[in-house]
C-alpha atoms as a PDB file:
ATOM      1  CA  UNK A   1      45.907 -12.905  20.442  1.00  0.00           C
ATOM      2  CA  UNK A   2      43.871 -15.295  18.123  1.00  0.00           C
ATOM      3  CA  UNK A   3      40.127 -14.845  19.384  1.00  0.00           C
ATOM      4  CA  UNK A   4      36.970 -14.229  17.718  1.00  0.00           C
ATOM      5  CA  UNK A   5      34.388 -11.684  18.816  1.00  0.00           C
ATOM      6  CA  UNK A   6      30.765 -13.115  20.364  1.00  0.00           C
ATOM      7  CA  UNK A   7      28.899 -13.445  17.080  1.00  0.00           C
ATOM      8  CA  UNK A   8      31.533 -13.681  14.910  1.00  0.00           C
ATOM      9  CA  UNK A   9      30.700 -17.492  14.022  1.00  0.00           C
ATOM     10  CA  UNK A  10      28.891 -19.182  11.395  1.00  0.00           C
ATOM     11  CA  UNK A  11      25.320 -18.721  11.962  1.00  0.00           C
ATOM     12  CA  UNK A  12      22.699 -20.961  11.380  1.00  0.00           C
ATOM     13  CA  UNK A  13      21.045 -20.568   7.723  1.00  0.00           C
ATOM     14  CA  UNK A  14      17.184 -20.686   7.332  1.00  0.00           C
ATOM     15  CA  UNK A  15      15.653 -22.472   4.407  1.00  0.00           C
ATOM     16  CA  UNK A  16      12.393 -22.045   3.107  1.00  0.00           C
ATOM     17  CA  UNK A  17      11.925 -25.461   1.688  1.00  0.00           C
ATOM     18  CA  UNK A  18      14.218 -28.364   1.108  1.00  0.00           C
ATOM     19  CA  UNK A  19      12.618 -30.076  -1.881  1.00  0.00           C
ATOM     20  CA  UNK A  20      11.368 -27.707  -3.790  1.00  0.00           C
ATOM     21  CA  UNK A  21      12.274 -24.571  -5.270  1.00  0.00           C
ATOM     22  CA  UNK A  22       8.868 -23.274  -6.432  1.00  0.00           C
ATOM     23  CA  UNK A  23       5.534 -23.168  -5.803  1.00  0.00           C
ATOM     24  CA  UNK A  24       3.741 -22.603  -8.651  1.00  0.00           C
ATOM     25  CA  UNK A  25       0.174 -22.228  -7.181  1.00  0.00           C
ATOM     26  CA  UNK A  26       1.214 -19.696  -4.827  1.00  0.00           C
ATOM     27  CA  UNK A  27       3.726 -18.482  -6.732  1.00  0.00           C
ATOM     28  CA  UNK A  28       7.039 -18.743  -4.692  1.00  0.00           C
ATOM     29  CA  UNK A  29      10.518 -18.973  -5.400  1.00  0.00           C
ATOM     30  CA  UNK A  30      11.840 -20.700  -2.759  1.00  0.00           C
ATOM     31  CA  UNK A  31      15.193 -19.519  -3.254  1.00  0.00           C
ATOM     32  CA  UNK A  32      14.506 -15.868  -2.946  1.00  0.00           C
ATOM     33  CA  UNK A  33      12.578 -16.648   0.208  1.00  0.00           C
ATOM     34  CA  UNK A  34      15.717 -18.185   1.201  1.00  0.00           C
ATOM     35  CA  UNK A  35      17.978 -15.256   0.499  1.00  0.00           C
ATOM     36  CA  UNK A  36      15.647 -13.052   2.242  1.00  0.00           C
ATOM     37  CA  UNK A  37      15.504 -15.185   5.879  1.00  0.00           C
ATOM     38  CA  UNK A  38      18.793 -14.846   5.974  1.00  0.00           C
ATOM     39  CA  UNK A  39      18.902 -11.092   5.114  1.00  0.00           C
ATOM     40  CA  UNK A  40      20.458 -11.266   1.605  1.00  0.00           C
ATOM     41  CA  UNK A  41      19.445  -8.369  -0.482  1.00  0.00           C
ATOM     42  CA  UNK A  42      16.634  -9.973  -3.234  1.00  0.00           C
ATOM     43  CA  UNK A  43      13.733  -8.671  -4.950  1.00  0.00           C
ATOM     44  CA  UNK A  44      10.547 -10.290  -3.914  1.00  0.00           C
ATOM     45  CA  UNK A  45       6.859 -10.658  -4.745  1.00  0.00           C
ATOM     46  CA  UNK A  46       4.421 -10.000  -2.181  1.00  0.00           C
ATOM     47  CA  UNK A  47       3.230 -13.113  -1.884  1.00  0.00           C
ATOM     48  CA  UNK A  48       7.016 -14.315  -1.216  1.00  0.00           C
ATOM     49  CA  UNK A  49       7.055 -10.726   0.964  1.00  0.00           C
ATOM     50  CA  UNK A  50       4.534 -12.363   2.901  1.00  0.00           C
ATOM     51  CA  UNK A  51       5.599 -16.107   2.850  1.00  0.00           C
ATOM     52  CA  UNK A  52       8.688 -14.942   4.175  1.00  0.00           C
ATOM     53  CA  UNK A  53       7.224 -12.801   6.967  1.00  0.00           C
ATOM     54  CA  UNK A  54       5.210 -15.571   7.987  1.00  0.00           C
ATOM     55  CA  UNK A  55       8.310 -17.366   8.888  1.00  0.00           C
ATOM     56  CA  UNK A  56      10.335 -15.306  10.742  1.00  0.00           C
ATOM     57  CA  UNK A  57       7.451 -13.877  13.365  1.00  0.00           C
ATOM     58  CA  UNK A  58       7.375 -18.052  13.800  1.00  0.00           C
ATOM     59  CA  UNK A  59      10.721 -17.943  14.702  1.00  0.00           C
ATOM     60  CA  UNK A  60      10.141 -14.883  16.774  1.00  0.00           C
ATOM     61  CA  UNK A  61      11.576 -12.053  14.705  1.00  0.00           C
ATOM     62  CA  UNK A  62      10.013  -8.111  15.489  1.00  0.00           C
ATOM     63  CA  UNK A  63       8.219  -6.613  13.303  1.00  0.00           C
ATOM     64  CA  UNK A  64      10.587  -4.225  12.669  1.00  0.00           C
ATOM     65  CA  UNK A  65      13.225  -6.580  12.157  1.00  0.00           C
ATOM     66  CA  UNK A  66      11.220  -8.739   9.326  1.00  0.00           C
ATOM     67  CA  UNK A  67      10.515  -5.463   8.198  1.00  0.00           C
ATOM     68  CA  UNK A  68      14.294  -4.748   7.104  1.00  0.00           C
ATOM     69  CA  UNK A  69      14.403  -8.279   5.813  1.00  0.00           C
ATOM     70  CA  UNK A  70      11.617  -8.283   3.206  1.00  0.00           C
ATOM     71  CA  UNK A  71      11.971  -4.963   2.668  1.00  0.00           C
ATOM     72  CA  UNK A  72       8.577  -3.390   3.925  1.00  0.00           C
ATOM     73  CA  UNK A  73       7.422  -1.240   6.871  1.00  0.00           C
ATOM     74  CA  UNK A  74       6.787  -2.270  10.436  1.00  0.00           C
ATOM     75  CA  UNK A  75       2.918  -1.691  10.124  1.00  0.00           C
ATOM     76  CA  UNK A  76       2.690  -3.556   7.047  1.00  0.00           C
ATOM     77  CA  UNK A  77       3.971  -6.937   8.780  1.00  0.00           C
ATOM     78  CA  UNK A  78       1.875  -6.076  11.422  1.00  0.00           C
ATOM     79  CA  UNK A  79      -0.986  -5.456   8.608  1.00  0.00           C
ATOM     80  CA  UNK A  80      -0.234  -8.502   7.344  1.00  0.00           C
ATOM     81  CA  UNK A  81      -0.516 -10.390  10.729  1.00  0.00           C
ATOM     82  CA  UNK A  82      -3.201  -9.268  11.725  1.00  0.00           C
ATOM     83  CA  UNK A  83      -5.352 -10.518   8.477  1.00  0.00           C
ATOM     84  CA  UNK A  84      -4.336 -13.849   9.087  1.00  0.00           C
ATOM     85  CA  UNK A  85      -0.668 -13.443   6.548  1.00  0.00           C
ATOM     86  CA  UNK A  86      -3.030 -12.094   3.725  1.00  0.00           C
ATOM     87  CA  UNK A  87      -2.477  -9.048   1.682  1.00  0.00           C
ATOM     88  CA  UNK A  88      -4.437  -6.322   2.868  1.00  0.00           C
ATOM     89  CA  UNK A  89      -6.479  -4.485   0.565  1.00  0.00           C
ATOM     90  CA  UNK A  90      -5.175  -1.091   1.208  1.00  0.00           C
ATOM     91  CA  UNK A  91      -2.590   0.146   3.458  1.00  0.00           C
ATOM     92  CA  UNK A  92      -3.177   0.652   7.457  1.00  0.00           C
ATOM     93  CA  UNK A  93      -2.368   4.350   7.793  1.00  0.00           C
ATOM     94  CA  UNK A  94      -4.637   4.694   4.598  1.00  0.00           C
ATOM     95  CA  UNK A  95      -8.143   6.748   5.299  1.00  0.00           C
ATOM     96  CA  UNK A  96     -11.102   5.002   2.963  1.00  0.00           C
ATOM     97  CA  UNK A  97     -13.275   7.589   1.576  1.00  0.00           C
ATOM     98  CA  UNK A  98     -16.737   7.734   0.326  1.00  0.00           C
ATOM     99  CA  UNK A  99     -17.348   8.081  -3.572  1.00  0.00           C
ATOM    100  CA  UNK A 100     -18.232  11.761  -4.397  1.00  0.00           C
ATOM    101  CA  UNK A 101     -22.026  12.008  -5.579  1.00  0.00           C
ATOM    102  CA  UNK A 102     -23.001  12.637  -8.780  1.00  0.00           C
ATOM    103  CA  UNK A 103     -23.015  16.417  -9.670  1.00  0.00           C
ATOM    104  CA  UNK A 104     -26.940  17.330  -9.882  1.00  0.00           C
ATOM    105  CA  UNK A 105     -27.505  20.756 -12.158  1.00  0.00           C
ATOM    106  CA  UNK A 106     -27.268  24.087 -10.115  1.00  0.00           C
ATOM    107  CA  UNK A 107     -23.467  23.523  -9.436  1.00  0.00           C
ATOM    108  CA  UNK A 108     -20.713  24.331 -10.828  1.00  0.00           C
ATOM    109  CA  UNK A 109     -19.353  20.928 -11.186  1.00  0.00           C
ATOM    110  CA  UNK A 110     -22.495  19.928 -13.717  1.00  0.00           C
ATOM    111  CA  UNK A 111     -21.517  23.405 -15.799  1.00  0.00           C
ATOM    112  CA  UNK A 112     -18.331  21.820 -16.482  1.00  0.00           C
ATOM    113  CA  UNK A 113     -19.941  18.485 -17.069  1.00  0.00           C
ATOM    114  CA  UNK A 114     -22.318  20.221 -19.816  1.00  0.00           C
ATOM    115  CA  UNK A 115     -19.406  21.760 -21.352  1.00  0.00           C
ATOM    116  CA  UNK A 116     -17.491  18.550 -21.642  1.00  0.00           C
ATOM    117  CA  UNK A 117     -20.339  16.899 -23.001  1.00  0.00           C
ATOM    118  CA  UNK A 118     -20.695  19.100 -25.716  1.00  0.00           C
ATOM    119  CA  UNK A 119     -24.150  20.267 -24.267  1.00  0.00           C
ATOM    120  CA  UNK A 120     -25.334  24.145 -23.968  1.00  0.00           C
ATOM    121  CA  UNK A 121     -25.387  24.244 -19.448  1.00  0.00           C
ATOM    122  CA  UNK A 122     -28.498  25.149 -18.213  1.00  0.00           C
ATOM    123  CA  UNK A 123     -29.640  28.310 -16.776  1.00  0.00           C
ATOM    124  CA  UNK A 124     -29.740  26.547 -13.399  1.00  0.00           C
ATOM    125  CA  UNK A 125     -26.059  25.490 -13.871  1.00  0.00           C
ATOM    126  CA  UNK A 126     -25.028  29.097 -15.797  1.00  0.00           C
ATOM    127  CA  UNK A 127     -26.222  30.268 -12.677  1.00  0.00           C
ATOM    128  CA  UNK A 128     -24.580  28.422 -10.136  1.00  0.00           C
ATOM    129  CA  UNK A 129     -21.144  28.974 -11.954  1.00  0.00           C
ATOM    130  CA  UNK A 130     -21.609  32.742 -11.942  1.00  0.00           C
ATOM    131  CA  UNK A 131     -22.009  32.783  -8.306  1.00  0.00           C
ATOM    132  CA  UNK A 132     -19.163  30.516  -7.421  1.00  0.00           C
ATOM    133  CA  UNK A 133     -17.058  32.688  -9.689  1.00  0.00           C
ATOM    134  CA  UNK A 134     -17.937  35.664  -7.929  1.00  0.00           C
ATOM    135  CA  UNK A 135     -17.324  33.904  -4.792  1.00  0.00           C
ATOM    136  CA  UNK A 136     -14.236  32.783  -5.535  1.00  0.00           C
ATOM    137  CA  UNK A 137     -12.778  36.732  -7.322  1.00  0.00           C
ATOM    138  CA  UNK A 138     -14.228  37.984  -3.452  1.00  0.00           C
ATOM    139  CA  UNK A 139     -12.936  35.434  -0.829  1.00  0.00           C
ATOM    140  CA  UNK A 140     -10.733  33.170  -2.891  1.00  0.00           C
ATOM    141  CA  UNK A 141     -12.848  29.964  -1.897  1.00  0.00           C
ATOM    142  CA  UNK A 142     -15.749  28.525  -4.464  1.00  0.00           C
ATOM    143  CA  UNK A 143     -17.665  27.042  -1.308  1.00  0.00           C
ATOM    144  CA  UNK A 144     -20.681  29.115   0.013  1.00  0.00           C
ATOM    145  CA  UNK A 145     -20.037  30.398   3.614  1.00  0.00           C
END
């Protein structure tokens, strides 16, 4: 029998561009973008990550599936959809925290501080060290109850 399974024939091939083959303000190769639509394994730039995302969702890809194209996650197509097909500045899952303050003397974090510094710590700081030492030879936590 001479037959050909359903999906067996040439596909269509998507191109990124049909003049040109980089971009240098944006920085895109155009022919790694085109390797990558049409699931080729190629190294790619995030900018051409993105470029390339861009394209698929408008020809209806999942996320998942542009995903395995460019070689990213799900959520980070969907990151990048959602900020208009710009990089994010950190990663979705990713928690932002607030900068620590400044250690003040009477903790034990400015006793260390004094000792890097080359400085004698305080009695406030001495202090403070002492007890989060004992603390910590008792309970096996620094922090005060």
């Amino acid at each position: 029998m001479n037959g050909t399974r359903i999906g067996a024939g040439a596909r269509e091939r998507l191109y990124a561009s049909t003049t040109d083959t980089f971009d240098e303000t944006a920085d895109l190769d155009y022919i790694a973008i085109e390797y990558a639509l049409n699931g080729e394994p190629v190294k790619l730039t995030r900018a051409e990550k993105i470029h390339t995302a861009r394209i698929l969702h408008s020809r209806g890809l999942s996320d998942k599936a542009i995903g395995e194209r460019v070689g990213t996650g799900a959520s980070t197509v969907r990151g990048w959809r959602e900020n208009g097909w710009k990089p994010g500045d950190t990663h979705p899952k990713t928690r932002s925290r607030a900068p620590r303050p400044e250690p003040v003397c009477g903790e034990p974090r400015m006793y260390r501080r004094h000792l890097k510094n080359g400085e004698r710590p305080c009695d406030a700081c001495r202090a403070a060290n002492a007890a989060a030492d004992r603390r910590y030879r008792l309970t096996g936590s620094q922090k005060a109850a």
